[in-house]
PDB file of N, CA and C in Angstrom:
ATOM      1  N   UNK A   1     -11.392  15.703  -6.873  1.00  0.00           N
ATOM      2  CA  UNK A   1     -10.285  16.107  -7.706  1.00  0.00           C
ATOM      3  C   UNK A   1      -9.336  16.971  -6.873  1.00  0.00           C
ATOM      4  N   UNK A   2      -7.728  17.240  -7.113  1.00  0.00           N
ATOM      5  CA  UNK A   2      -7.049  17.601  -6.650  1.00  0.00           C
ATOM      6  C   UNK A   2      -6.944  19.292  -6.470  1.00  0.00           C
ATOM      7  N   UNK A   3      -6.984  19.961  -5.502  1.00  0.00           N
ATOM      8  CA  UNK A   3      -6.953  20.787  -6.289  1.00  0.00           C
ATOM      9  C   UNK A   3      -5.601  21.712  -6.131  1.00  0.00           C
ATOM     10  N   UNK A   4      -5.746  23.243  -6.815  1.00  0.00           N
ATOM     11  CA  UNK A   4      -4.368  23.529  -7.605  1.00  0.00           C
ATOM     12  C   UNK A   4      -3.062  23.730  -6.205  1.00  0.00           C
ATOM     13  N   UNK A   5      -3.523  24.264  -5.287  1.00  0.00           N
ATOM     14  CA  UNK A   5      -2.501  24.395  -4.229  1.00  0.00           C
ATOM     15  C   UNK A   5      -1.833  22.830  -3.833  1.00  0.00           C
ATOM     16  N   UNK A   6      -2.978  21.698  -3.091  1.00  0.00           N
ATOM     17  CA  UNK A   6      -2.354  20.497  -3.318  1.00  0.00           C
ATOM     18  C   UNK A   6      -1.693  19.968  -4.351  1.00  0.00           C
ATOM     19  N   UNK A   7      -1.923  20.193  -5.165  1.00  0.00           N
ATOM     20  CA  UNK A   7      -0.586  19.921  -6.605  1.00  0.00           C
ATOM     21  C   UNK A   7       0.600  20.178  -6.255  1.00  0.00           C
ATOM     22  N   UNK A   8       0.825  22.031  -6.071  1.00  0.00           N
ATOM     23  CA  UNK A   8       1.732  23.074  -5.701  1.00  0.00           C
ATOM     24  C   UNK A   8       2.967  22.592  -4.903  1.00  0.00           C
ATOM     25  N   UNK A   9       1.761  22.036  -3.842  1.00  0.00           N
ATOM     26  CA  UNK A   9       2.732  21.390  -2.662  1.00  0.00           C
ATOM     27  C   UNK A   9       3.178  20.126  -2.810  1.00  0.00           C
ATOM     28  N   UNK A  10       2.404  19.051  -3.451  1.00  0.00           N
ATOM     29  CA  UNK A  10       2.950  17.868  -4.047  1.00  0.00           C
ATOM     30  C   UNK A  10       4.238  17.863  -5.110  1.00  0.00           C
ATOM     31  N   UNK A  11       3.916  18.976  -6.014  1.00  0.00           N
ATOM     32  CA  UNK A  11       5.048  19.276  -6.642  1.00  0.00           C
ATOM     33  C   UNK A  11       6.363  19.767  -5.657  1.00  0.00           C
ATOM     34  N   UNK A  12       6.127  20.961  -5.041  1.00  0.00           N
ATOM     35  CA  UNK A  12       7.459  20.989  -4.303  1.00  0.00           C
ATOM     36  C   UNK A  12       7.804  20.070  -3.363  1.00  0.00           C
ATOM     37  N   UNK A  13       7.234  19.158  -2.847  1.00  0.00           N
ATOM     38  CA  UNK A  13       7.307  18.373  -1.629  1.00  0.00           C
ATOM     39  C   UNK A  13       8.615  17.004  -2.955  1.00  0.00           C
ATOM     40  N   UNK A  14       8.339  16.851  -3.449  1.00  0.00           N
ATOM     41  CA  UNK A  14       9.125  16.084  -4.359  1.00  0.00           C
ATOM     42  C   UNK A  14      10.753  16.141  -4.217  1.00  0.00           C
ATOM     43  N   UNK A  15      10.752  17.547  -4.124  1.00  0.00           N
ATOM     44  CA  UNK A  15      12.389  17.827  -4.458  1.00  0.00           C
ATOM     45  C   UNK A  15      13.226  17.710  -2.789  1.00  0.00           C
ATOM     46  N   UNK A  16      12.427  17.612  -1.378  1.00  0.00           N
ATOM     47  CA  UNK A  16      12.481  17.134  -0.324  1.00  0.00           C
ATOM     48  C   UNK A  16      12.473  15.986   0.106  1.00  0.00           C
ATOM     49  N   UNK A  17      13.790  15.678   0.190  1.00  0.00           N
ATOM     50  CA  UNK A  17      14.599  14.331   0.576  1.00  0.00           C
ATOM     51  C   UNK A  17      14.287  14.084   2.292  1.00  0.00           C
ATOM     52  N   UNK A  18      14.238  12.712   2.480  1.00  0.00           N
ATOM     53  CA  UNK A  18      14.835  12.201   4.063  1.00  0.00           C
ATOM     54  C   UNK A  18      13.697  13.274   4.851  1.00  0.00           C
ATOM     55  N   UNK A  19      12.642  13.145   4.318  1.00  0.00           N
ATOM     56  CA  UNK A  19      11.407  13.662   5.171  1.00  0.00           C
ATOM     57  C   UNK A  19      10.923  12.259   5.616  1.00  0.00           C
ATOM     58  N   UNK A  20      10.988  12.077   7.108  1.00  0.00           N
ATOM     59  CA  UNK A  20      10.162  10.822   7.888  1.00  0.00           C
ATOM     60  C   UNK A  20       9.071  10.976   8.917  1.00  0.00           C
ATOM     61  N   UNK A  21       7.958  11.174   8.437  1.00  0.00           N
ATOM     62  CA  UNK A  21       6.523  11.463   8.769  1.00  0.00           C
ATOM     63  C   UNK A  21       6.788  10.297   9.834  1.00  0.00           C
ATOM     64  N   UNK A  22       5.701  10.680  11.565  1.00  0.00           N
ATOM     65  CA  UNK A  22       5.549   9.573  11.803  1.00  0.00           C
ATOM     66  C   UNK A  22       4.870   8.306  11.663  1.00  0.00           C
ATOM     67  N   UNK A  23       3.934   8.429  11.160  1.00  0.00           N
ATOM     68  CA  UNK A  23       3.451   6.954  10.160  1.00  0.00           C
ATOM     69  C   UNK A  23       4.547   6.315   9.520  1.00  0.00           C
ATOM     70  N   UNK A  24       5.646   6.975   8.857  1.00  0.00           N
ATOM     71  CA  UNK A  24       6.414   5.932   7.878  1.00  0.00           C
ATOM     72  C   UNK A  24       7.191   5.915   9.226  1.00  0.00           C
ATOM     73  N   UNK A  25       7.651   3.732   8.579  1.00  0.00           N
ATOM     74  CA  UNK A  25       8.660   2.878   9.160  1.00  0.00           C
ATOM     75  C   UNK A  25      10.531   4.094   9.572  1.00  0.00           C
ATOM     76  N   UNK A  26      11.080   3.391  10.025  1.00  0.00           N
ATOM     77  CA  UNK A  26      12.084   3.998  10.151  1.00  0.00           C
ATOM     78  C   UNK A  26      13.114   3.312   9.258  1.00  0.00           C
ATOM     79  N   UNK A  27      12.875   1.974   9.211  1.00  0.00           N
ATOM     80  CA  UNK A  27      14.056   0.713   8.279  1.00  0.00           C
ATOM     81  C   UNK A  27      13.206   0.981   6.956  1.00  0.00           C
ATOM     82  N   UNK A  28      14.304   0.484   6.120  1.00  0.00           N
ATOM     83  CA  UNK A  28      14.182   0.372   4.661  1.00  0.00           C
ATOM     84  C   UNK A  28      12.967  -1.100   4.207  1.00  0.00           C
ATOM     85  N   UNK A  29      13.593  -1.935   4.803  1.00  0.00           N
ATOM     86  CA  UNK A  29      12.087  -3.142   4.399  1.00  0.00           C
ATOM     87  C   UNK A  29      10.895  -2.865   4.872  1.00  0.00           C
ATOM     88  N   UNK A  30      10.580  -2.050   6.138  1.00  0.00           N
ATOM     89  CA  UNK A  30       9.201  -2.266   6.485  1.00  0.00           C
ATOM     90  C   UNK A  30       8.637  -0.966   5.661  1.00  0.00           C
ATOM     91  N   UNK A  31       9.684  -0.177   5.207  1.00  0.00           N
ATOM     92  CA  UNK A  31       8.943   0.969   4.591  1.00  0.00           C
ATOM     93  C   UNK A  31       8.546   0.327   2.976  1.00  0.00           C
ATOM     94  N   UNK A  32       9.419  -0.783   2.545  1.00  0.00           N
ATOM     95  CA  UNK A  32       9.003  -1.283   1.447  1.00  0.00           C
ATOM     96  C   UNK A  32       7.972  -2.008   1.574  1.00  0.00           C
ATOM     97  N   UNK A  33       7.668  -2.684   2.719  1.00  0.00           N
ATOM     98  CA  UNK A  33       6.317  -3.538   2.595  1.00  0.00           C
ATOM     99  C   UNK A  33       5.368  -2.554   2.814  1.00  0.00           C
ATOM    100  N   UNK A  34       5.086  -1.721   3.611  1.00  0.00           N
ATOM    101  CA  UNK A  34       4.264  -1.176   3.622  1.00  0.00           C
ATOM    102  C   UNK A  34       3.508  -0.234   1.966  1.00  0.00           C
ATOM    103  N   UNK A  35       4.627   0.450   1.096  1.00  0.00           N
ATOM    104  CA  UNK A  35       4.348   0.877   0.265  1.00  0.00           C
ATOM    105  C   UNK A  35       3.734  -0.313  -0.582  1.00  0.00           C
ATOM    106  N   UNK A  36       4.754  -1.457  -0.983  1.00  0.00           N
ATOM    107  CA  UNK A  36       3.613  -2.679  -1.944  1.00  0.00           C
ATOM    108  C   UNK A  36       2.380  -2.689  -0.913  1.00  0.00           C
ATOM    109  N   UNK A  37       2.092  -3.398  -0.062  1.00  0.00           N
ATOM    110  CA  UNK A  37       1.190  -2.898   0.203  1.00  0.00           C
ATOM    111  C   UNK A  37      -0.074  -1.946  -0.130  1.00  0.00           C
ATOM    112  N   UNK A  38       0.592  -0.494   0.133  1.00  0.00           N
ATOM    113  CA  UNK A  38      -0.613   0.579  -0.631  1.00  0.00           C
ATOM    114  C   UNK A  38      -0.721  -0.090  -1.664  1.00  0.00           C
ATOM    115  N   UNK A  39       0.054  -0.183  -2.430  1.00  0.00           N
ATOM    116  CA  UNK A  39       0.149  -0.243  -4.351  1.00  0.00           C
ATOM    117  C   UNK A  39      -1.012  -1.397  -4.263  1.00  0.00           C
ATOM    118  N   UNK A  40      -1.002  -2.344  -3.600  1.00  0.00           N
ATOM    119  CA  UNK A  40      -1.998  -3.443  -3.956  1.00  0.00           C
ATOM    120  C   UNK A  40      -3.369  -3.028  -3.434  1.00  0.00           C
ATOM    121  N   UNK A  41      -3.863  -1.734  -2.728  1.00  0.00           N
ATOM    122  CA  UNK A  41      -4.878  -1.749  -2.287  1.00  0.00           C
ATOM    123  C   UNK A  41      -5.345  -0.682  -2.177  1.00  0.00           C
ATOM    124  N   UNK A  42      -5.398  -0.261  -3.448  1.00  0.00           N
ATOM    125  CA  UNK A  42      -5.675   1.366  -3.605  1.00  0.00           C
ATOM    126  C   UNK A  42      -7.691   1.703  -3.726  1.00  0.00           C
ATOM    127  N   UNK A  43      -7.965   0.572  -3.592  1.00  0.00           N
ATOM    128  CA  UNK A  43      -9.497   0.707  -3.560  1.00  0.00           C
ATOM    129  C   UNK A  43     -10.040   0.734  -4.949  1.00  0.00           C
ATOM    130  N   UNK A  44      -9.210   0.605  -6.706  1.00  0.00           N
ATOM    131  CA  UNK A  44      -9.317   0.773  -7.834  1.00  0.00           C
ATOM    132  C   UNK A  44      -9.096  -0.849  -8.331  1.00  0.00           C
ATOM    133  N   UNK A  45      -9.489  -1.867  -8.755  1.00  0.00           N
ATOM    134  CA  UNK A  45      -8.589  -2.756  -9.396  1.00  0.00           C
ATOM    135  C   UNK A  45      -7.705  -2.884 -10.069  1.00  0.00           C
ATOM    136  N   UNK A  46      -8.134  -1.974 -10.768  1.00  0.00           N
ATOM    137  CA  UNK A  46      -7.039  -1.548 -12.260  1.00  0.00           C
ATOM    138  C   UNK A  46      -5.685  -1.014 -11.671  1.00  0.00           C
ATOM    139  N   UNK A  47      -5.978  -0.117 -10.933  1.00  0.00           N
ATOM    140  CA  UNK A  47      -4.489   0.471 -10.283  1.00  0.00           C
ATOM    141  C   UNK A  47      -3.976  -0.626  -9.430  1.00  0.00           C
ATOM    142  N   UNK A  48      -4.945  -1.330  -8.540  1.00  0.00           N
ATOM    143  CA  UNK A  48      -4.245  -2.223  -8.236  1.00  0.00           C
ATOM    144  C   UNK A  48      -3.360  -3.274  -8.586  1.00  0.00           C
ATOM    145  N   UNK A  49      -3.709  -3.900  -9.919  1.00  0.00           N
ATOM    146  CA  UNK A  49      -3.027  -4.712 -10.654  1.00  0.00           C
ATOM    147  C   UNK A  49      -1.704  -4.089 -11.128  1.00  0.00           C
ATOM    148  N   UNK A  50      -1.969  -2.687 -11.797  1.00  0.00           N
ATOM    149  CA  UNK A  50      -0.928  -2.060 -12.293  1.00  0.00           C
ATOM    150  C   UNK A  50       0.069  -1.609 -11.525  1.00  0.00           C
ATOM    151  N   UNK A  51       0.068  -1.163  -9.840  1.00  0.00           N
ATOM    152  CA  UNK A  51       0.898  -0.620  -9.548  1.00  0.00           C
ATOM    153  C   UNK A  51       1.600  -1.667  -8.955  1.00  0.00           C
ATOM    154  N   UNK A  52       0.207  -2.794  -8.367  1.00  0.00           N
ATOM    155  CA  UNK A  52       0.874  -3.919  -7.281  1.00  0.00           C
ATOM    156  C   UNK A  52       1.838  -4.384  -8.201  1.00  0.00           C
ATOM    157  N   UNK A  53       1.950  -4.975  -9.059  1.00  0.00           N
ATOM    158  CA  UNK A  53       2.631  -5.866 -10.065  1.00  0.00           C
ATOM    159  C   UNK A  53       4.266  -4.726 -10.176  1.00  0.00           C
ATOM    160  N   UNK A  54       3.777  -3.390 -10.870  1.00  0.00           N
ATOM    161  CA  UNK A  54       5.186  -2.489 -10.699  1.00  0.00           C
ATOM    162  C   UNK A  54       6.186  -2.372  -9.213  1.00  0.00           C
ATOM    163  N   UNK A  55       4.966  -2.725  -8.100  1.00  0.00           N
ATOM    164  CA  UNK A  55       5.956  -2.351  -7.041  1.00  0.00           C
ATOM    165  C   UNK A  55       6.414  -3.547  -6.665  1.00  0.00           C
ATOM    166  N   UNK A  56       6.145  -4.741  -6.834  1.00  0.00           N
ATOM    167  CA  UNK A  56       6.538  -5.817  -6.432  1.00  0.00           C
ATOM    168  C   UNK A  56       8.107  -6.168  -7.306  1.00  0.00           C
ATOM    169  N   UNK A  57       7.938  -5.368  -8.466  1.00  0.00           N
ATOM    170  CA  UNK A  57       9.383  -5.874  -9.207  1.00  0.00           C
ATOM    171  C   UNK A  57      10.594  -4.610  -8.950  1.00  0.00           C
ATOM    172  N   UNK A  58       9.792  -3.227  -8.377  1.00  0.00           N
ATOM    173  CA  UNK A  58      10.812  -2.381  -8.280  1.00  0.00           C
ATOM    174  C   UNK A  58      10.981  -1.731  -7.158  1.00  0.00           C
ATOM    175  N   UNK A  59       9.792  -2.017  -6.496  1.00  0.00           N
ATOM    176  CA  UNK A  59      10.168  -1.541  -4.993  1.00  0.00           C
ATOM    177  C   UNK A  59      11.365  -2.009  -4.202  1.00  0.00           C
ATOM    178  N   UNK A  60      11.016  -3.338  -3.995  1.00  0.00           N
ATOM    179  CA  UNK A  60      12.468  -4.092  -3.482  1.00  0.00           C
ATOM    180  C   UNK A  60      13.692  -3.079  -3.615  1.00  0.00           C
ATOM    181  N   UNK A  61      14.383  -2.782  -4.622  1.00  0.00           N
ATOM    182  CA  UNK A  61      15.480  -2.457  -5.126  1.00  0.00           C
ATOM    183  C   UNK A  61      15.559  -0.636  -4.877  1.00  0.00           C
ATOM    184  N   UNK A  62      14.745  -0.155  -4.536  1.00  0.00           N
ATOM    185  CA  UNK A  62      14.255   1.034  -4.131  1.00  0.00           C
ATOM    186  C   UNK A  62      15.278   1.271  -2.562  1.00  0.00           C
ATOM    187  N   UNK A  63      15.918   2.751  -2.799  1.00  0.00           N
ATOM    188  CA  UNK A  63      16.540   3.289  -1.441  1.00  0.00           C
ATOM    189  C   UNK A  63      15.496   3.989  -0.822  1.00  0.00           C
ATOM    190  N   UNK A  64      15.498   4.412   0.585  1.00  0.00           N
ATOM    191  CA  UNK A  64      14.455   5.124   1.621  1.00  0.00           C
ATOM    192  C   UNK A  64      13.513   6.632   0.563  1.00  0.00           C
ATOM    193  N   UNK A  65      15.475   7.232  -0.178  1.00  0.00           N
ATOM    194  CA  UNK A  65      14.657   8.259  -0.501  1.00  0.00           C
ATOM    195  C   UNK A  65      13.888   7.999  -1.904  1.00  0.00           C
ATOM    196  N   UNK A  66      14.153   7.145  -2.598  1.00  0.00           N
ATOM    197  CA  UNK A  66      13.017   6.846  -3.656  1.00  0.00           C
ATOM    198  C   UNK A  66      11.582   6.429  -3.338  1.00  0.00           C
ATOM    199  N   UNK A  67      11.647   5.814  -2.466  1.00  0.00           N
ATOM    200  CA  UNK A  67      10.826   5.405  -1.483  1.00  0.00           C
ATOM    201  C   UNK A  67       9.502   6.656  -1.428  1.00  0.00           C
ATOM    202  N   UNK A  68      10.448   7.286  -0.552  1.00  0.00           N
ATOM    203  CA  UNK A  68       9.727   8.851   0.067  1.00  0.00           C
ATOM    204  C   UNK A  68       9.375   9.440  -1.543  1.00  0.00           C
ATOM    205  N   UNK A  69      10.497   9.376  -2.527  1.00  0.00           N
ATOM    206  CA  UNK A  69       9.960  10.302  -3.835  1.00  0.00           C
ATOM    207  C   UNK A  69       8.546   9.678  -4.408  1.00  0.00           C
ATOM    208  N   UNK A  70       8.949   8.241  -4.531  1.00  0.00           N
ATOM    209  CA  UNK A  70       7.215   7.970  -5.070  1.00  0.00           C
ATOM    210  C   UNK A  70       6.091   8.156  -4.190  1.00  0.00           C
ATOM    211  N   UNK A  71       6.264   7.662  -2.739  1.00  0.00           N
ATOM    212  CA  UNK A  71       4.986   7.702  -1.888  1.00  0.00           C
ATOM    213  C   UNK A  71       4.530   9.559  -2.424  1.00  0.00           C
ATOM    214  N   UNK A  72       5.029  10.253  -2.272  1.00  0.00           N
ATOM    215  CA  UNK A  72       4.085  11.729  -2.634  1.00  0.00           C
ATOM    216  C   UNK A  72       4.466  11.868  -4.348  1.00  0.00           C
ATOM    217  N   UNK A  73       5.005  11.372  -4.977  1.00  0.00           N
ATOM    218  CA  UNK A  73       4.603  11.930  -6.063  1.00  0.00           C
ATOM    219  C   UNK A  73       3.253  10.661  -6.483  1.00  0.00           C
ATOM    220  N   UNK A  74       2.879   9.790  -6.398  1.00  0.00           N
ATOM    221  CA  UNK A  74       2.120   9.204  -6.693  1.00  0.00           C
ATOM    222  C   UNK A  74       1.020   8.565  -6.078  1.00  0.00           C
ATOM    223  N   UNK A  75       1.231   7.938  -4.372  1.00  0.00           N
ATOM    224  CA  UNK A  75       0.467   7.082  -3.598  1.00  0.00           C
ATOM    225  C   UNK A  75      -0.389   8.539  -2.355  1.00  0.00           C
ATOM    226  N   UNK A  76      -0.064   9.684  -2.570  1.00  0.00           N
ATOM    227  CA  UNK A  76      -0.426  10.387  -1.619  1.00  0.00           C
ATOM    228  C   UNK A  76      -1.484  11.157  -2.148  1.00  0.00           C
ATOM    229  N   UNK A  77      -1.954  11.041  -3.578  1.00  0.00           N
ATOM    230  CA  UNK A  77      -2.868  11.624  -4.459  1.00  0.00           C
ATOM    231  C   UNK A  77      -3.827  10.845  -4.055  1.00  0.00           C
ATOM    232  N   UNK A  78      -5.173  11.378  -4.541  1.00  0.00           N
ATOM    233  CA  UNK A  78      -6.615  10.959  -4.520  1.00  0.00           C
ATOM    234  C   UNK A  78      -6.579   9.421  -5.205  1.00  0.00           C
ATOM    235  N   UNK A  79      -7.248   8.521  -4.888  1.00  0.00           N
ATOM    236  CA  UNK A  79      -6.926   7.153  -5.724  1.00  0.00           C
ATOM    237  C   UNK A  79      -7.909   7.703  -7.409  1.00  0.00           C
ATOM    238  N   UNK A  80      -9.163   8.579  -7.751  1.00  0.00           N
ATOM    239  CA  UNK A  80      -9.057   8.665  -8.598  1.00  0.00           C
ATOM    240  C   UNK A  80      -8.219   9.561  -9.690  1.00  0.00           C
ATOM    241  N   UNK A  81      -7.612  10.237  -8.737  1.00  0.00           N
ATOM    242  CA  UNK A  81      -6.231  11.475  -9.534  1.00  0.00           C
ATOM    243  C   UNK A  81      -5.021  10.162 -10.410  1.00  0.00           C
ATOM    244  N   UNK A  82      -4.980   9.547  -9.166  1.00  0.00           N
ATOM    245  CA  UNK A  82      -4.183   8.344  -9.733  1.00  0.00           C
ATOM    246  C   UNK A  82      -4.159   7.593 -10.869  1.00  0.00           C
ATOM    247  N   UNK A  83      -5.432   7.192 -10.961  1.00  0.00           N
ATOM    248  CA  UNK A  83      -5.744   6.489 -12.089  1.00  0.00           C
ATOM    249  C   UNK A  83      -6.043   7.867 -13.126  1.00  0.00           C
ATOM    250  N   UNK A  84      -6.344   8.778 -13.137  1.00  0.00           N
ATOM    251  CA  UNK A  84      -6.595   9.654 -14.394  1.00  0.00           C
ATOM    252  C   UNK A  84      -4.933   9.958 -14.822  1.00  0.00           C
ATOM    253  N   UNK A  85      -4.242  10.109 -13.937  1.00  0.00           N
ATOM    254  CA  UNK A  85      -2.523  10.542 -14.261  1.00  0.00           C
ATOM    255  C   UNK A  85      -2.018   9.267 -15.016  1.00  0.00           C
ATOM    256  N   UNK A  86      -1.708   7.870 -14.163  1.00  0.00           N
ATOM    257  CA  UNK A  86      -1.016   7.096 -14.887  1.00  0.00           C
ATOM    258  C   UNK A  86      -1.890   6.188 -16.102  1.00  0.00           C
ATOM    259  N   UNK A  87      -3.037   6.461 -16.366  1.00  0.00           N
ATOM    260  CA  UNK A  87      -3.467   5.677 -17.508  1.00  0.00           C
ATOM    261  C   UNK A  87      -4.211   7.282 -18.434  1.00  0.00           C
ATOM    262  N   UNK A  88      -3.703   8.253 -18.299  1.00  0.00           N
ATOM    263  CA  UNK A  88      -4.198   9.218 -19.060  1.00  0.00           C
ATOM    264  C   UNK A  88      -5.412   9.682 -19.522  1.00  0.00           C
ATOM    265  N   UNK A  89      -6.182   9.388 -18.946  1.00  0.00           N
ATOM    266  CA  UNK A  89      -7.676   9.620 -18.413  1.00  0.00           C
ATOM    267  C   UNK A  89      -8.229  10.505 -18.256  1.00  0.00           C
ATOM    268  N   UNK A  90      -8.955  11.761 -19.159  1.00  0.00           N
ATOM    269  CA  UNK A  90      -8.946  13.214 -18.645  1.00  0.00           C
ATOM    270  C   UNK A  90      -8.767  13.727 -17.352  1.00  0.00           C
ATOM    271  N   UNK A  91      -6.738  14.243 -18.131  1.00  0.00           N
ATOM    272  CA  UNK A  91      -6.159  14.597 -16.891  1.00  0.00           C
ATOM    273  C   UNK A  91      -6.239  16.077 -16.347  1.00  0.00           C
ATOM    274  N   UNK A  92      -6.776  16.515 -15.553  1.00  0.00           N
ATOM    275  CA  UNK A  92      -7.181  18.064 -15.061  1.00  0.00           C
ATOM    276  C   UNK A  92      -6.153  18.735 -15.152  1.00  0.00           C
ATOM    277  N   UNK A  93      -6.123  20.192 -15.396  1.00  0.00           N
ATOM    278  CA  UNK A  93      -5.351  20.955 -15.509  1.00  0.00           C
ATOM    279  C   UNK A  93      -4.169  20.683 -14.105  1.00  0.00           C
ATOM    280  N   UNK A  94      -4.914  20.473 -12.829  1.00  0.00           N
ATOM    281  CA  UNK A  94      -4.122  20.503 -11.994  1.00  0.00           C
ATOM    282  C   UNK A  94      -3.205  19.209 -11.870  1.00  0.00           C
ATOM    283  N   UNK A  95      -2.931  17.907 -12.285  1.00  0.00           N
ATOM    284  CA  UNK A  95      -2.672  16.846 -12.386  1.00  0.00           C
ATOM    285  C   UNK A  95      -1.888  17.257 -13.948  1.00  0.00           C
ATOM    286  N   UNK A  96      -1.590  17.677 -14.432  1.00  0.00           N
ATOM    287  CA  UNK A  96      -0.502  18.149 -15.466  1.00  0.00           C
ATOM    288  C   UNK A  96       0.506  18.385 -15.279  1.00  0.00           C
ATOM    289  N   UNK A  97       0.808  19.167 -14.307  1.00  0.00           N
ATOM    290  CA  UNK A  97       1.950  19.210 -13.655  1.00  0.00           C
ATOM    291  C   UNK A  97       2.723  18.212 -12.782  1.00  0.00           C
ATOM    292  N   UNK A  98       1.776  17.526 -13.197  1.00  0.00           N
ATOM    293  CA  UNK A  98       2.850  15.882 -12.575  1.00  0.00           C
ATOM    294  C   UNK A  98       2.774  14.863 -13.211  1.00  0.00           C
ATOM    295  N   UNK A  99       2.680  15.298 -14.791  1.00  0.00           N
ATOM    296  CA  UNK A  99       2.655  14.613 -15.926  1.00  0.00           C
ATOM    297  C   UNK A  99       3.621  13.745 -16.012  1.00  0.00           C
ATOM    298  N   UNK A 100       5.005  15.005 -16.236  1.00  0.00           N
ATOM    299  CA  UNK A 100       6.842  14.625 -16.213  1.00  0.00           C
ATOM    300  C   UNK A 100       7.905  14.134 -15.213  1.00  0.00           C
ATOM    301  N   UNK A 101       6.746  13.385 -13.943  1.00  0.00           N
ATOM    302  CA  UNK A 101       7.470  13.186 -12.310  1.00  0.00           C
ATOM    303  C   UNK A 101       7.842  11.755 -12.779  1.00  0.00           C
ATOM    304  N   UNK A 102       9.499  11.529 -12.209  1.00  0.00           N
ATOM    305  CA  UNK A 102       9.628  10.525 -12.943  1.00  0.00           C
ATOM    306  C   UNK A 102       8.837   8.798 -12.671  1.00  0.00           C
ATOM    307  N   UNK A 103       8.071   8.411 -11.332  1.00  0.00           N
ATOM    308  CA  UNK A 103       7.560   7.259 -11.550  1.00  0.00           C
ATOM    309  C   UNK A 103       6.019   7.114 -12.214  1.00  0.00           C
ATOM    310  N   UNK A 104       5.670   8.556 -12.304  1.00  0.00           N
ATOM    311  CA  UNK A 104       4.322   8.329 -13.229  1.00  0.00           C
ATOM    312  C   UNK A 104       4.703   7.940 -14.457  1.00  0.00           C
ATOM    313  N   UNK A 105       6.029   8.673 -15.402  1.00  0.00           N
ATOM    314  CA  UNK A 105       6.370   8.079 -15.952  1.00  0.00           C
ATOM    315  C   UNK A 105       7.004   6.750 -16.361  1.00  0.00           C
ATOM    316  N   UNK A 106       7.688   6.647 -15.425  1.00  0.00           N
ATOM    317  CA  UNK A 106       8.333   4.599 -14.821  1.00  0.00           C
ATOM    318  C   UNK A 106       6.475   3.909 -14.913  1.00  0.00           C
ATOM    319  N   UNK A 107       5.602   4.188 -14.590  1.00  0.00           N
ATOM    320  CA  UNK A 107       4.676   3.455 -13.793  1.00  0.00           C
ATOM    321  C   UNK A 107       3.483   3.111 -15.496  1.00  0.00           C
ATOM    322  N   UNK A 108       3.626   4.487 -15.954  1.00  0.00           N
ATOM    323  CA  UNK A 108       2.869   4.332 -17.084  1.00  0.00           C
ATOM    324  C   UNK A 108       3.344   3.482 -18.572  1.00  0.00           C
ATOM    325  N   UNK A 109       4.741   3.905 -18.540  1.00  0.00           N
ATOM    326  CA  UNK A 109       5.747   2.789 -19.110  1.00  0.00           C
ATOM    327  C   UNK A 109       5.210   1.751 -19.243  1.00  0.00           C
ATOM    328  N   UNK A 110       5.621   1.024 -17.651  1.00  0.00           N
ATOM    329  CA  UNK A 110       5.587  -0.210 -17.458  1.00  0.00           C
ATOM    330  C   UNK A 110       4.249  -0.842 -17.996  1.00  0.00           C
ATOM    331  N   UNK A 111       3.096  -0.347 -17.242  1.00  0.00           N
ATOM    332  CA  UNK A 111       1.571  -0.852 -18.056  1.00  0.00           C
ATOM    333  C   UNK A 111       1.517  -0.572 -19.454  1.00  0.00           C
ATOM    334  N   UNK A 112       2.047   0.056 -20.557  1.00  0.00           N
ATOM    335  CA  UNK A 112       2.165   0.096 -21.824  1.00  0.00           C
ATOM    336  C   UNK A 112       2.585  -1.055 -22.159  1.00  0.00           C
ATOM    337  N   UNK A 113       3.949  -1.209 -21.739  1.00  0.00           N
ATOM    338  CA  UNK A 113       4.722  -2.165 -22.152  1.00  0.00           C
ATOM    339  C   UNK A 113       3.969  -3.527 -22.009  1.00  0.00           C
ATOM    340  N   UNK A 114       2.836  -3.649 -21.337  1.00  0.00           N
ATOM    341  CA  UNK A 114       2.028  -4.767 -21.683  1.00  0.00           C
ATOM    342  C   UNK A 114       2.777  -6.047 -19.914  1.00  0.00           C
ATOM    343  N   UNK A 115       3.452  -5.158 -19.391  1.00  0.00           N
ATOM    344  CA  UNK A 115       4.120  -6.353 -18.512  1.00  0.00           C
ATOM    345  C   UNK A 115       3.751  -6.867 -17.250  1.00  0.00           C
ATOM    346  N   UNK A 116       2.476  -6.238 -17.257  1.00  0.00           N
ATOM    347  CA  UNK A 116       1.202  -6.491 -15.979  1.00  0.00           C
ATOM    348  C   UNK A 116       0.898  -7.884 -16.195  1.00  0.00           C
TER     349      UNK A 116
END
């Protein structure tokens, strides 16, 4: 489980634009394949289906820094933090605070909406 300082910093790391770690691509497509990618192989099935399927229809259309906003608000968490956040799963006090980030919300949407 996550705990409260990694939140802290996940939370502020959010509002930090045009951060390029060297692992991430430098171009806009290879940074998109690489993220579908994660999304399809998060080591969960369930997340896999759910996110692969979301990133395949919205990643594409995604700029560098949305890019960068979802990889840490969502793909840089524990794969089971993940699944307790976007399918609401007793969510820990510390994972609350990234209840209202907007692609957990985009992400949880979308699997409601039945469009997996």
């Amino acid at each position: 489980m996550a705990s409260k300082n990694f939140i802290q910093k996940r939370v502020a790391e959010q509002f930090t634009k045009n951060i390029i770690l060297p692992n991430r691509p430098k171009d806009l497509y290879s940074y998109q394949k690489m993220l579908m990618h994660r999304c399809t192989n998060l080591g969960m099935k369930e997340l896999d289906i759910i996110l692969g399927k979301w990133s395949q229809e919205f990643v594409p259309k995604m700029s560098y820094e949305e890019l960068n906003q979802m990889e840490s608000e969502i793909l840089d968490l524990d794969t089971i933090d993940i699944y307790n956040l976007l399918l609401q799963v007793k969510v820990a006090e510390e994972l609350k605070a990234l209840e209202g980030l907007k692609y957990v919300q985009e992400i949880r949407n979308y699997a409601l909406k039945g469009l997996i």
